[in-house]
C-alpha atoms as a PDB file:
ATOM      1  CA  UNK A   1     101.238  56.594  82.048  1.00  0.00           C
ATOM      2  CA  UNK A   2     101.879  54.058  79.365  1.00  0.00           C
ATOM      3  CA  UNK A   3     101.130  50.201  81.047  1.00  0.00           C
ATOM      4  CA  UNK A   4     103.862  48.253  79.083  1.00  0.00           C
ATOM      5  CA  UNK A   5     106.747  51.269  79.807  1.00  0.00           C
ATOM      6  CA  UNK A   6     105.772  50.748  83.494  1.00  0.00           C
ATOM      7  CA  UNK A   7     105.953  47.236  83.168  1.00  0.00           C
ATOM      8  CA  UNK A   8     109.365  47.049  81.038  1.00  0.00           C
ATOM      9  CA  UNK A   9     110.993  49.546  83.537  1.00  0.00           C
ATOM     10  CA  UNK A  10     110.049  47.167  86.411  1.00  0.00           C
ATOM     11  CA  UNK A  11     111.485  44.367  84.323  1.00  0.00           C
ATOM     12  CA  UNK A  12     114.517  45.962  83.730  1.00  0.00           C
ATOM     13  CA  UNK A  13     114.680  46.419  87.899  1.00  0.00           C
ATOM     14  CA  UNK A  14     114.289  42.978  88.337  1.00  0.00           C
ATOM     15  CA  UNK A  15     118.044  41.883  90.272  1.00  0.00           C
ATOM     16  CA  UNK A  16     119.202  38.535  89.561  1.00  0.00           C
ATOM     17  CA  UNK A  17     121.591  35.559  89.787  1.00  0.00           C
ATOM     18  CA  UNK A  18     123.436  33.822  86.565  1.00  0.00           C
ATOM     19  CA  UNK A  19     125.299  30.715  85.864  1.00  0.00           C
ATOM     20  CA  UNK A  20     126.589  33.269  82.829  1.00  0.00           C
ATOM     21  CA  UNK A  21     130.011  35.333  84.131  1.00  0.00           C
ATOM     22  CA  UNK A  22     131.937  37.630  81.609  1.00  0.00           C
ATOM     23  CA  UNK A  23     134.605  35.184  81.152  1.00  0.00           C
ATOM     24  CA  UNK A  24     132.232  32.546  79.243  1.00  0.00           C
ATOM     25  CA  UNK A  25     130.495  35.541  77.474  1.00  0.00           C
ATOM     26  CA  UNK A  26     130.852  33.432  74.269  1.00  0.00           C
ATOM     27  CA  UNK A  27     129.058  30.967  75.663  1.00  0.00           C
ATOM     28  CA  UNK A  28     125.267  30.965  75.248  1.00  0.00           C
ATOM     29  CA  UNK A  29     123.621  29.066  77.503  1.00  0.00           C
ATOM     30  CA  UNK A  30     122.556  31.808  80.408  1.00  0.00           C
ATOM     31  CA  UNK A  31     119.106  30.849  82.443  1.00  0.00           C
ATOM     32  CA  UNK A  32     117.993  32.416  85.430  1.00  0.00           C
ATOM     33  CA  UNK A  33     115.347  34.014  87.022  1.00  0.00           C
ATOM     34  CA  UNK A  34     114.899  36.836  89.360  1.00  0.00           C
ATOM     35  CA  UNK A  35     112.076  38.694  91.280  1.00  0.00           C
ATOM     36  CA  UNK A  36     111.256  42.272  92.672  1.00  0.00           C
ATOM     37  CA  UNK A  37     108.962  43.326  95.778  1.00  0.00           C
ATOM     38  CA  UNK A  38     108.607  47.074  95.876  1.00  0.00           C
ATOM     39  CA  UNK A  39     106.417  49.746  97.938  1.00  0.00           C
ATOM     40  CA  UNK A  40     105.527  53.269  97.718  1.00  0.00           C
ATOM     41  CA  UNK A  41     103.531  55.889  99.268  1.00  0.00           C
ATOM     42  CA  UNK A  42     100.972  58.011  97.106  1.00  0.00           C
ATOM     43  CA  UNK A  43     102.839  60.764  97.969  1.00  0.00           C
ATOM     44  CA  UNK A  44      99.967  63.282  98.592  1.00  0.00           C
ATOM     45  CA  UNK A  45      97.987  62.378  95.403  1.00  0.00           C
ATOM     46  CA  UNK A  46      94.249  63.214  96.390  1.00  0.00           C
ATOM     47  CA  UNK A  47      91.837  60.293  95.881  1.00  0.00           C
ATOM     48  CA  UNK A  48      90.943  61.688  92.021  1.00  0.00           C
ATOM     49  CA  UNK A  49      94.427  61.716  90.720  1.00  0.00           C
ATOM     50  CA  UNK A  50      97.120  58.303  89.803  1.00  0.00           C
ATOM     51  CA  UNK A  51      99.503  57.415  92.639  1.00  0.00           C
ATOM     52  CA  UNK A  52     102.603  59.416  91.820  1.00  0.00           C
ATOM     53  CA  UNK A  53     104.988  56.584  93.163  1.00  0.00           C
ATOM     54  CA  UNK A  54     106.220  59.278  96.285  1.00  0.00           C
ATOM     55  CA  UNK A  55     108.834  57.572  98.360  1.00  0.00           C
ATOM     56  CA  UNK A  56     109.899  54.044  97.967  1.00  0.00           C
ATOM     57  CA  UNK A  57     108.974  52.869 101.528  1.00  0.00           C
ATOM     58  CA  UNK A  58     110.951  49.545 100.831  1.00  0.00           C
ATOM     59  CA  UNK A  59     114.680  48.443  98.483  1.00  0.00           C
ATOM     60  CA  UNK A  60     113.940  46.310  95.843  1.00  0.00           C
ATOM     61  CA  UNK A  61     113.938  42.899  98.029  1.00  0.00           C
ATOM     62  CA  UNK A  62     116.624  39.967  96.313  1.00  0.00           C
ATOM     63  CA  UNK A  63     117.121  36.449  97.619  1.00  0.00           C
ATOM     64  CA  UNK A  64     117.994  33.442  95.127  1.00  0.00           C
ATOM     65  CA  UNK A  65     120.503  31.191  92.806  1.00  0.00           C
ATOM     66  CA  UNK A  66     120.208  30.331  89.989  1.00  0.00           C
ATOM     67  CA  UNK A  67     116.944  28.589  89.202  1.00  0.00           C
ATOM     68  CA  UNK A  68     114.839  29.321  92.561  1.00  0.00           C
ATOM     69  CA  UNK A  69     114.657  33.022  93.866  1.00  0.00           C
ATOM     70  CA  UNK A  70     111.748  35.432  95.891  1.00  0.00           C
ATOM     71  CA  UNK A  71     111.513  38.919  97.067  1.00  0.00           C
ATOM     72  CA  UNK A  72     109.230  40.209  99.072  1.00  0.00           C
ATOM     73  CA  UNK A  73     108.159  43.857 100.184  1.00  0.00           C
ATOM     74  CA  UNK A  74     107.257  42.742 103.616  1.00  0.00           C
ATOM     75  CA  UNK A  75     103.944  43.822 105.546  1.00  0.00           C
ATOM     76  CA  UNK A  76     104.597  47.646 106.569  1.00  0.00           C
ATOM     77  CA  UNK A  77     104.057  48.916 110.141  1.00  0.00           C
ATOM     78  CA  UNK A  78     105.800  52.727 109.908  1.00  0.00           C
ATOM     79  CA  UNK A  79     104.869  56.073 110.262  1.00  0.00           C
ATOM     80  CA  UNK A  80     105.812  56.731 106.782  1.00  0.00           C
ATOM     81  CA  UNK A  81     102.082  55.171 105.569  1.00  0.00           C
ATOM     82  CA  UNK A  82      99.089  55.465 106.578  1.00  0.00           C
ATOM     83  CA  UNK A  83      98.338  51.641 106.807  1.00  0.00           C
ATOM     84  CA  UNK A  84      99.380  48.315 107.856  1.00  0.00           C
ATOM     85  CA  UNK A  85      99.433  45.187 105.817  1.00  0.00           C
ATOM     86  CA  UNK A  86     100.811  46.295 101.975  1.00  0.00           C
ATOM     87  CA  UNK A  87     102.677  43.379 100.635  1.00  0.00           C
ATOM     88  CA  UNK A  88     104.326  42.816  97.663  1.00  0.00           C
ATOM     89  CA  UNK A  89     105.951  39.196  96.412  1.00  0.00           C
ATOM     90  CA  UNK A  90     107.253  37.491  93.412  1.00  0.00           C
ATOM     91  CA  UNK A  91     108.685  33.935  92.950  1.00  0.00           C
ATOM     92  CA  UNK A  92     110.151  32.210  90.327  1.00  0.00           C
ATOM     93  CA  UNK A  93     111.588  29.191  89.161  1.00  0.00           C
ATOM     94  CA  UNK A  94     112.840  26.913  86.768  1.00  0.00           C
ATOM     95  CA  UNK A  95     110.710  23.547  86.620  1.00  0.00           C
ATOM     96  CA  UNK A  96     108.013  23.767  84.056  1.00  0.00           C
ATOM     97  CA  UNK A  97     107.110  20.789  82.372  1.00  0.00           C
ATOM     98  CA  UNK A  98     110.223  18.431  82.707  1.00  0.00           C
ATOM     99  CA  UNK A  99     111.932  21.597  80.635  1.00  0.00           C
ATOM    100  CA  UNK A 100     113.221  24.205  83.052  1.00  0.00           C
ATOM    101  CA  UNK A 101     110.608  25.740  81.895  1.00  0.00           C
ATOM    102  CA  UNK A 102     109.552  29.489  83.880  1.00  0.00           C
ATOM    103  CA  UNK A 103     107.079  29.067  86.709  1.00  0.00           C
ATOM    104  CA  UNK A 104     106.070  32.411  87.883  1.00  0.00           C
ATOM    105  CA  UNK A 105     103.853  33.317  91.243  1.00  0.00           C
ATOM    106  CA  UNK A 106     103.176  36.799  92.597  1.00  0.00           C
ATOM    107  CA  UNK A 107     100.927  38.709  94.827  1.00  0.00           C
ATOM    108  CA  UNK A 108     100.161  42.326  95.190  1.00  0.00           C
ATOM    109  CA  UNK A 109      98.266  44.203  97.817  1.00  0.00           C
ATOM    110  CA  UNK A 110      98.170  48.224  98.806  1.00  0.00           C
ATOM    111  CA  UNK A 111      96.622  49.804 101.918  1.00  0.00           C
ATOM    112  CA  UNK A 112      95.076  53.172 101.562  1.00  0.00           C
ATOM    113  CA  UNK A 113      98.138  54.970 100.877  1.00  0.00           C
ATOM    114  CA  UNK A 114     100.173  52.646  98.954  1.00  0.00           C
ATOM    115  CA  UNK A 115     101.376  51.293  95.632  1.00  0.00           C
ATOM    116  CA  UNK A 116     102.670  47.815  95.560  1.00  0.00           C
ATOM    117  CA  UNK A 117     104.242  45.550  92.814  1.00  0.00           C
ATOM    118  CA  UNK A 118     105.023  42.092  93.003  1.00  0.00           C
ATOM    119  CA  UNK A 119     106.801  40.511  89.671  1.00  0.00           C
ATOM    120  CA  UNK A 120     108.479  37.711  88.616  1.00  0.00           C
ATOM    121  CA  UNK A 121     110.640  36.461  85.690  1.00  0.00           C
ATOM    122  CA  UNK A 122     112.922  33.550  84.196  1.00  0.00           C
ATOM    123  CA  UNK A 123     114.632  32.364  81.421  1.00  0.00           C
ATOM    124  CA  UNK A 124     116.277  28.802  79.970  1.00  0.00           C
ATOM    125  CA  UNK A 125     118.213  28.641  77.007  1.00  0.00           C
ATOM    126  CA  UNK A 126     117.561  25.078  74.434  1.00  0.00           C
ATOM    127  CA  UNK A 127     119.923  23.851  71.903  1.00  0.00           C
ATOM    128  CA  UNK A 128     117.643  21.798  69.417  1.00  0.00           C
ATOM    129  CA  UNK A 129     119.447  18.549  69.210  1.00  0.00           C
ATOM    130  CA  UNK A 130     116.878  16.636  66.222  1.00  0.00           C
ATOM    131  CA  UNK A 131     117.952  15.692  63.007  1.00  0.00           C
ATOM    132  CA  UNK A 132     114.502  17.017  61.614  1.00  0.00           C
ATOM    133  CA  UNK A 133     113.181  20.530  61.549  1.00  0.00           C
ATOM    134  CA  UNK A 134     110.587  20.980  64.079  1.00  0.00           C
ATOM    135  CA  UNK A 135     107.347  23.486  64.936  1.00  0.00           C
ATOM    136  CA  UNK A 136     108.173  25.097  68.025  1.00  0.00           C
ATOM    137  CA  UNK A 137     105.443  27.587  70.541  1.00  0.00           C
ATOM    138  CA  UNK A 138     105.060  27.833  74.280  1.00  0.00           C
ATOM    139  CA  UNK A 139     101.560  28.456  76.089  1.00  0.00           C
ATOM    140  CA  UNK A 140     101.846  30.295  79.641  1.00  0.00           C
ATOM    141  CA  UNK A 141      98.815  30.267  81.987  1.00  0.00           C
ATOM    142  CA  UNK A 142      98.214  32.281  84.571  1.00  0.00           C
ATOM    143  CA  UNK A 143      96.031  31.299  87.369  1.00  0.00           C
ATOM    144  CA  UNK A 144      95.089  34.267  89.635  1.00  0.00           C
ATOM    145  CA  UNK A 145      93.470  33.068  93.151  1.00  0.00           C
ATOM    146  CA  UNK A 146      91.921  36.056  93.802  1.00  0.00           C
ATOM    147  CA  UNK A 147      91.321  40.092  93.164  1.00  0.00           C
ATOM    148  CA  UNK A 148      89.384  42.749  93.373  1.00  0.00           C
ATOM    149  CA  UNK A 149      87.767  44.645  90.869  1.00  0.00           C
ATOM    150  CA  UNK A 150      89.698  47.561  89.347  1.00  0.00           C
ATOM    151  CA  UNK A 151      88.430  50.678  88.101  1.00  0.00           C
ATOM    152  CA  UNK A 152      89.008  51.165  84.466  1.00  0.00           C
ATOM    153  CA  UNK A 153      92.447  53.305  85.215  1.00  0.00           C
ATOM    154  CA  UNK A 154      93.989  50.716  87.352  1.00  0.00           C
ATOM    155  CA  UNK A 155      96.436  53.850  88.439  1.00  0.00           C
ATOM    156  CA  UNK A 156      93.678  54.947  90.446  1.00  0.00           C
ATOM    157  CA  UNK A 157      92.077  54.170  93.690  1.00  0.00           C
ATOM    158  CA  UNK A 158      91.524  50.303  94.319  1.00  0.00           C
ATOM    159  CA  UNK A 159      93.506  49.695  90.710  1.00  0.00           C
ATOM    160  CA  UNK A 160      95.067  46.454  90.071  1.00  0.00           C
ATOM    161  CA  UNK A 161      96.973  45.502  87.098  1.00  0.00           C
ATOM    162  CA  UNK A 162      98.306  42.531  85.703  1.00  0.00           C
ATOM    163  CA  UNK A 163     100.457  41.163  82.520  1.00  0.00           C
ATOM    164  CA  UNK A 164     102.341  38.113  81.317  1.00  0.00           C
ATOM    165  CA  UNK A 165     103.999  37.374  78.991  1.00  0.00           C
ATOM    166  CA  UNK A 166     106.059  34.597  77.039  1.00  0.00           C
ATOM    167  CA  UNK A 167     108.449  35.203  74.230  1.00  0.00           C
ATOM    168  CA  UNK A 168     110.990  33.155  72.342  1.00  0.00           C
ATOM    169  CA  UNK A 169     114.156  34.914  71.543  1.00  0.00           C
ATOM    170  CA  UNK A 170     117.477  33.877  69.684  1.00  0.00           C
ATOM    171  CA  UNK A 171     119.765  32.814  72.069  1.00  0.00           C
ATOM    172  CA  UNK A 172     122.852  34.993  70.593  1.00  0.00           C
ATOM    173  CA  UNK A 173     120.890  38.016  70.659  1.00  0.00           C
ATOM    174  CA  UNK A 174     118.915  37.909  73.853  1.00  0.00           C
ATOM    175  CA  UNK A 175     122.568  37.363  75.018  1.00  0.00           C
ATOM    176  CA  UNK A 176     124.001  40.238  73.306  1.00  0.00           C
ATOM    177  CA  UNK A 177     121.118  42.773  74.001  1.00  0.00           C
ATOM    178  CA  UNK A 178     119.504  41.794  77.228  1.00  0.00           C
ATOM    179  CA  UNK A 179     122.042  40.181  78.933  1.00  0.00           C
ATOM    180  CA  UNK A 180     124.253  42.842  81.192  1.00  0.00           C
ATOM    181  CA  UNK A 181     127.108  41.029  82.208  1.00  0.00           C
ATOM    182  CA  UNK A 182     129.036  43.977  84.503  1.00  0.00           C
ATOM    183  CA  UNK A 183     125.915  44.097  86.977  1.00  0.00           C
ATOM    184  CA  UNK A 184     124.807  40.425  86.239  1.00  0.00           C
ATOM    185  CA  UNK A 185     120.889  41.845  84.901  1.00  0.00           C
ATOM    186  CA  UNK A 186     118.589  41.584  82.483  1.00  0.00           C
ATOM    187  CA  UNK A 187     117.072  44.429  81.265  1.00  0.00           C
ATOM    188  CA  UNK A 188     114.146  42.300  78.837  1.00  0.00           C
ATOM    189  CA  UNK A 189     110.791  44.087  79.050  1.00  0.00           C
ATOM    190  CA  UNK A 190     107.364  42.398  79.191  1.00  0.00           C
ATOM    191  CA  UNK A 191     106.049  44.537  76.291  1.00  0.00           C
ATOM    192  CA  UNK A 192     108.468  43.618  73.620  1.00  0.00           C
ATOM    193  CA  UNK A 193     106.501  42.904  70.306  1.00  0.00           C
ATOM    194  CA  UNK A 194     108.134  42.017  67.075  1.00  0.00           C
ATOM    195  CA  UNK A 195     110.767  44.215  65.656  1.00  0.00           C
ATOM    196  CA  UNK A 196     112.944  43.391  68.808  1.00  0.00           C
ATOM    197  CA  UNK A 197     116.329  42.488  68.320  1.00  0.00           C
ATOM    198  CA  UNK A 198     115.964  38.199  68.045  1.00  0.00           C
ATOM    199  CA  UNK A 199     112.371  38.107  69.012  1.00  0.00           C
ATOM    200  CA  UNK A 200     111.468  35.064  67.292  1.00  0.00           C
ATOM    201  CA  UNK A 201     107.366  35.087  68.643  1.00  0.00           C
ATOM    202  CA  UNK A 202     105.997  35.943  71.522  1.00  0.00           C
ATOM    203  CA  UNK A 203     102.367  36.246  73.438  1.00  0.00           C
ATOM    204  CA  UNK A 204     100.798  38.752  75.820  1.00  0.00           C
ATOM    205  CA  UNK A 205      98.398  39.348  78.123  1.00  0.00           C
ATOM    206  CA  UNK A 206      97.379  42.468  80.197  1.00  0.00           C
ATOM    207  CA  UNK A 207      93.365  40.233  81.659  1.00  0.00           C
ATOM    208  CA  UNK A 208      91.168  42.628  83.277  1.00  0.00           C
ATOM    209  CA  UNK A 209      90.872  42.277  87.331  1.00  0.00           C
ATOM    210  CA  UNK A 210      87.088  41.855  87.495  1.00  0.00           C
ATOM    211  CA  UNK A 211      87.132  40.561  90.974  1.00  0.00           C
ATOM    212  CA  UNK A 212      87.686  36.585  92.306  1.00  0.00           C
ATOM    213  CA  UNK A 213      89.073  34.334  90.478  1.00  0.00           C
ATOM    214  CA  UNK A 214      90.255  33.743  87.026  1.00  0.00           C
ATOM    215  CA  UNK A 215      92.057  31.766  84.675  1.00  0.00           C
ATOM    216  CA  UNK A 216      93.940  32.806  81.330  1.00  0.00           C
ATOM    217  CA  UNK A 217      96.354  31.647  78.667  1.00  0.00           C
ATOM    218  CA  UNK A 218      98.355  33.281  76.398  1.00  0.00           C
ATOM    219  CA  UNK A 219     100.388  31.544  72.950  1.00  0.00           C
ATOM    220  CA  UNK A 220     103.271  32.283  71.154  1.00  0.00           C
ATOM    221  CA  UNK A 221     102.981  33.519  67.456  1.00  0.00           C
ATOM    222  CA  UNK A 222     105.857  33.380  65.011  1.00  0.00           C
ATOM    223  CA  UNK A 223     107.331  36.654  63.911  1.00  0.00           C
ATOM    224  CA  UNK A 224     107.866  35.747  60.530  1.00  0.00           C
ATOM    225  CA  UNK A 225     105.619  33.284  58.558  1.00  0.00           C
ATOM    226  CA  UNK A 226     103.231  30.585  59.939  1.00  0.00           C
ATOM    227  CA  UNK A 227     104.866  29.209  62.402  1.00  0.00           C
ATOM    228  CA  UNK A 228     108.563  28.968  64.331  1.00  0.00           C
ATOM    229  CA  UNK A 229     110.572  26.085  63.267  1.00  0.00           C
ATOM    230  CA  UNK A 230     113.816  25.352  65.172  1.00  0.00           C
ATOM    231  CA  UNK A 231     116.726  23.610  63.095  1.00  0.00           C
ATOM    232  CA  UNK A 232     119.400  21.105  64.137  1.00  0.00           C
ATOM    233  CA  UNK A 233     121.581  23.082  66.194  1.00  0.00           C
ATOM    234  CA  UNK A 234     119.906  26.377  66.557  1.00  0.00           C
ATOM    235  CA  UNK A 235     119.764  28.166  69.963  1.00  0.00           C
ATOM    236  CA  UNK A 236     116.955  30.116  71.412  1.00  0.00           C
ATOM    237  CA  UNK A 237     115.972  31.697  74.688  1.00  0.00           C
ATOM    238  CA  UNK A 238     112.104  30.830  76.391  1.00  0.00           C
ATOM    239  CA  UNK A 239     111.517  34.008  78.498  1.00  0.00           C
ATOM    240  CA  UNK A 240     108.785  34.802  80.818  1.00  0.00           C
ATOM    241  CA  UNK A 241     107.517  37.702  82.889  1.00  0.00           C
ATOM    242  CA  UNK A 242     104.089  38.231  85.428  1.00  0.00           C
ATOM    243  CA  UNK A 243     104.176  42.048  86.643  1.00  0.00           C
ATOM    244  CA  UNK A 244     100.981  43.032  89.730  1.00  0.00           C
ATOM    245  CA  UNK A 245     100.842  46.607  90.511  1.00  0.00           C
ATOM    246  CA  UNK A 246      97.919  47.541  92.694  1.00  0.00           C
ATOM    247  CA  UNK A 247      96.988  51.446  94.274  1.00  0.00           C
ATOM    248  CA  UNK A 248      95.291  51.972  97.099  1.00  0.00           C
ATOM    249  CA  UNK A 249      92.996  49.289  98.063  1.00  0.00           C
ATOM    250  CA  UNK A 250      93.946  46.893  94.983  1.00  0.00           C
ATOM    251  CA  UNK A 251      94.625  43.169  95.387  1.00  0.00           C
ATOM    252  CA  UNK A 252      95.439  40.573  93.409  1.00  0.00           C
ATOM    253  CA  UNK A 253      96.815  37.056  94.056  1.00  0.00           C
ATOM    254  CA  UNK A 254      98.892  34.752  91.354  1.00  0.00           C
ATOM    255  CA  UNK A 255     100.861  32.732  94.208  1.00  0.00           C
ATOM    256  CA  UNK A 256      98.983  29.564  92.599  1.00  0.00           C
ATOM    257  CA  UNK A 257     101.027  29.769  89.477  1.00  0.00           C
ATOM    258  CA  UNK A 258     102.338  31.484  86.211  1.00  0.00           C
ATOM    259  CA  UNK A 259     102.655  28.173  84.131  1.00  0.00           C
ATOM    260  CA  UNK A 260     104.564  27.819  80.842  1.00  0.00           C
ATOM    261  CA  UNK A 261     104.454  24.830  78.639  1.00  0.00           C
ATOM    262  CA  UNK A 262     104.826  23.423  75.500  1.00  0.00           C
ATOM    263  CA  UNK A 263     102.347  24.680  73.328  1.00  0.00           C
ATOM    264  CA  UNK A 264      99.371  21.663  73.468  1.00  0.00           C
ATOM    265  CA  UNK A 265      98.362  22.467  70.052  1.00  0.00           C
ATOM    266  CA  UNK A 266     101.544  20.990  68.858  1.00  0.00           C
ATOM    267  CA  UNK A 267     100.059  17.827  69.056  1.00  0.00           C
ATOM    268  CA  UNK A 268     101.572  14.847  71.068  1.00  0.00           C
ATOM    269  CA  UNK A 269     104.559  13.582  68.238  1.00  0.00           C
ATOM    270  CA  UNK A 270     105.842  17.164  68.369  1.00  0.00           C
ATOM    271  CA  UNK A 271     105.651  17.579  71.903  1.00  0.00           C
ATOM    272  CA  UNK A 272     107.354  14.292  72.703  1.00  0.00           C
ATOM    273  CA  UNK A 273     109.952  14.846  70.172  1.00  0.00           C
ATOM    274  CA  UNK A 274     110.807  18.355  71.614  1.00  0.00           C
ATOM    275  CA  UNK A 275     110.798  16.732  75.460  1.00  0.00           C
ATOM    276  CA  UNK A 276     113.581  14.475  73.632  1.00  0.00           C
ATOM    277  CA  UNK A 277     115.669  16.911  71.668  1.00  0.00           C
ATOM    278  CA  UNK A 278     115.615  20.272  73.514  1.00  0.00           C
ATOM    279  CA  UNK A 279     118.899  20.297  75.361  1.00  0.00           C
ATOM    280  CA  UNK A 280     118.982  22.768  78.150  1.00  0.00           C
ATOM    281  CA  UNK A 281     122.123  24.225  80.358  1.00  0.00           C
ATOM    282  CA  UNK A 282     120.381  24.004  83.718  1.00  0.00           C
ATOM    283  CA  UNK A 283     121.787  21.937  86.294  1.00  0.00           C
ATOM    284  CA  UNK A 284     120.072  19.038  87.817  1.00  0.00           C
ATOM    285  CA  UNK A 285     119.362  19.608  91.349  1.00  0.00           C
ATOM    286  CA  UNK A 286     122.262  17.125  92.535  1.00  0.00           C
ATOM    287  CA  UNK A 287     124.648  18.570  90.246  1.00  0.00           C
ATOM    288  CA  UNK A 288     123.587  22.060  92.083  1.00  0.00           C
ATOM    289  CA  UNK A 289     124.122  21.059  95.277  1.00  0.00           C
ATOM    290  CA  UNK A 290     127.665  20.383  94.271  1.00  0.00           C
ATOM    291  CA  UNK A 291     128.671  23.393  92.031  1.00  0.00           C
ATOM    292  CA  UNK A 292     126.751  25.508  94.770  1.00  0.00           C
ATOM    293  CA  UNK A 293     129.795  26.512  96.377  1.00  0.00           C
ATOM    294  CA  UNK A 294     131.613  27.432  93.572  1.00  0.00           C
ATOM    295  CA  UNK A 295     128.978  30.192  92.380  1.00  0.00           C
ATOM    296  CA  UNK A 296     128.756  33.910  94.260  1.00  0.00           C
ATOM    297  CA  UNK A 297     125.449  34.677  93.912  1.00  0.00           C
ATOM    298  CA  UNK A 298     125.086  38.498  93.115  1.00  0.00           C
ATOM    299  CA  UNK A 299     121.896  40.763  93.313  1.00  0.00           C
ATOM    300  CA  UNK A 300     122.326  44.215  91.279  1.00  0.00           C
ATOM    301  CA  UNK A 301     119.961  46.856  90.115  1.00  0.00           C
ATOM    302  CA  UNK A 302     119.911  46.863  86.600  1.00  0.00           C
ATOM    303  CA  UNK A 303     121.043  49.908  84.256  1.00  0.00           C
ATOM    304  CA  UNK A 304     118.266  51.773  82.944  1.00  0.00           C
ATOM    305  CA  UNK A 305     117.849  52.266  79.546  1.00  0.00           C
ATOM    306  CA  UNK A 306     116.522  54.929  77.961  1.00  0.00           C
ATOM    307  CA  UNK A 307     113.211  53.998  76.830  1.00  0.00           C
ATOM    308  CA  UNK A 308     112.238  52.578  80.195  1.00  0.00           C
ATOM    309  CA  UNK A 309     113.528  55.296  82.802  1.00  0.00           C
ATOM    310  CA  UNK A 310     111.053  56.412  84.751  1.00  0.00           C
ATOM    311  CA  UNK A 311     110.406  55.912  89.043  1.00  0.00           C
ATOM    312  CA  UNK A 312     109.612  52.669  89.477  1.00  0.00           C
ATOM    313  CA  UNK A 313     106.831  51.453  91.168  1.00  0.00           C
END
């Protein structure tokens, strides 16, 4: 089974929660972020073949506004498994470094006879506001607490599996291609490389689960030329995603954090002159707490495209 379709179909199941409605289509300046918990049994796969996926033991768990949300799978006591204490959980919000920013946790751990995901995502659109052009790259870092080692088909027995990633997208065209405003989802993938509609640059990471802890980062490269430069005016989209399956046995912990930033290697003008000039359409906290009521906040399964359609895990 190919790792980034599995990972852009679970993506594309993420449910979520907009400020965006199809009145103010025209408008770009959507964030959000949403979350998915799932669980399945192996259904009857023999310890020397991949987890099939079987029955989805648990609905895709959604909770959330509009820039704090979690799902969880919950631990599992049936007799539909053959184990106790599978748990699945993503988290994510809007906070990273003074920006709105994605900040991404999730955990995922199977029993014996059990697949498990826990994923995360978010999104904040920027309208560059300086006079001059400026250099523009994000750096996420993921921090995982904890894991076991995987065998080398993470599908298998004891697998775990983990990617992140961080892209930069035009904000017109994440709008018009990832943006589903009749069910109110996103159907982005994690596995998008250049060649996608208004991918501007983008990093990945799928790090090997080696057992304990570990630390990685991953950096946005231009699509086109050196480096990204955003103009006076010009809109884009800073989208992240952190996907855990595990199978059987597998664990891995990222509830310390998924962290993106500006891109340190910026250096400290650019930096502090992108802090100044990237305006963002998230509401401040107190101005949340009094447009809350005036917001329905609505979960929905996204559509499936083509290209990702599978079972999900």
């Amino acid at each position: 089974m190919n790792r980034k379709i599995l990972l852009a179909a679970s993506a594309a199941a993420l449910a979520a929660s907009f400020t965006l409605s199809r009145a103010d289509a025209a408008v770009v300046n959507a964030h959000g972020v949403m979350t998915l918990a799932s669980l399945r049994n192996c259904g009857g796969a023999t310890s020397a073949q991949e987890c099939p996926g079987g029955q989805r033991l648990r609905p895709f768990a959604i909770d959330g506004g509009i820039w704090k949300t979690t799902a969880a799978s919950g631990y599992v006591e049936t007799r539909d498994i053959a184990q106790t204490g599978s748990f699945g959980r993503g988290e994510a919000e809007l906070n990273g470094d003074g920006l709105y920013l994605p900040t991404l946790h999730a955990v995922s751990s199977s029993g014996t006879d059990a697949r498990v995901n826990g994923s995360a995502l978010g999104f904040t659109t920027f309208t560059y506001a300086g006079d001059a052009p400026q250099a523009f790259s994000l750096k996420s870092t993921l921090s995982v607490d904890d894991s076991l080692a995987s065998p080398d088909n993470p599908l298998l027995p004891g697998g775990a599996f983990v990617s992140f990633y961080v892209g930069i997208f035009d904000a017109a065209e994440f709008q018009a291609n990832f943006l589903d405003f009749g069910s109110n989802s996103i159907n982005a993938g994690p596995g998008y490389g250049c060649g996608t509609p208004g991918l501007l640059g983008y990093g990945y990471g799928e790090p090997t689960a080696k057992g304990g802890s570990f630390e990685v980062s991953i950096t946005t490269e231009a699509c086109e030329g050196a480096s990204l430069t955003l103009t006076k005016g010009q809109q884009v989209v800073a989208y992240a995603n952190l996907s855990m399956f595990t199978n059987r046995g597998g664990y891995l912990d990222a509830l310390h954090t998924m962290r993106t930033e500006l891109d340190p290697s910026l250096g400290s003008d650019a930096i502090a002159n992108l802090k100044q000039n990237l305006v963002s359409g998230v509401p401040e906290p107190a101005s949340w707490a009094l447009m809350i009521g005036g917001f329905g906040f609505v979960g929905a399964i996204s559509r499936r495209r083509t290209r990702t359609s599978f079972a999900h895990t």
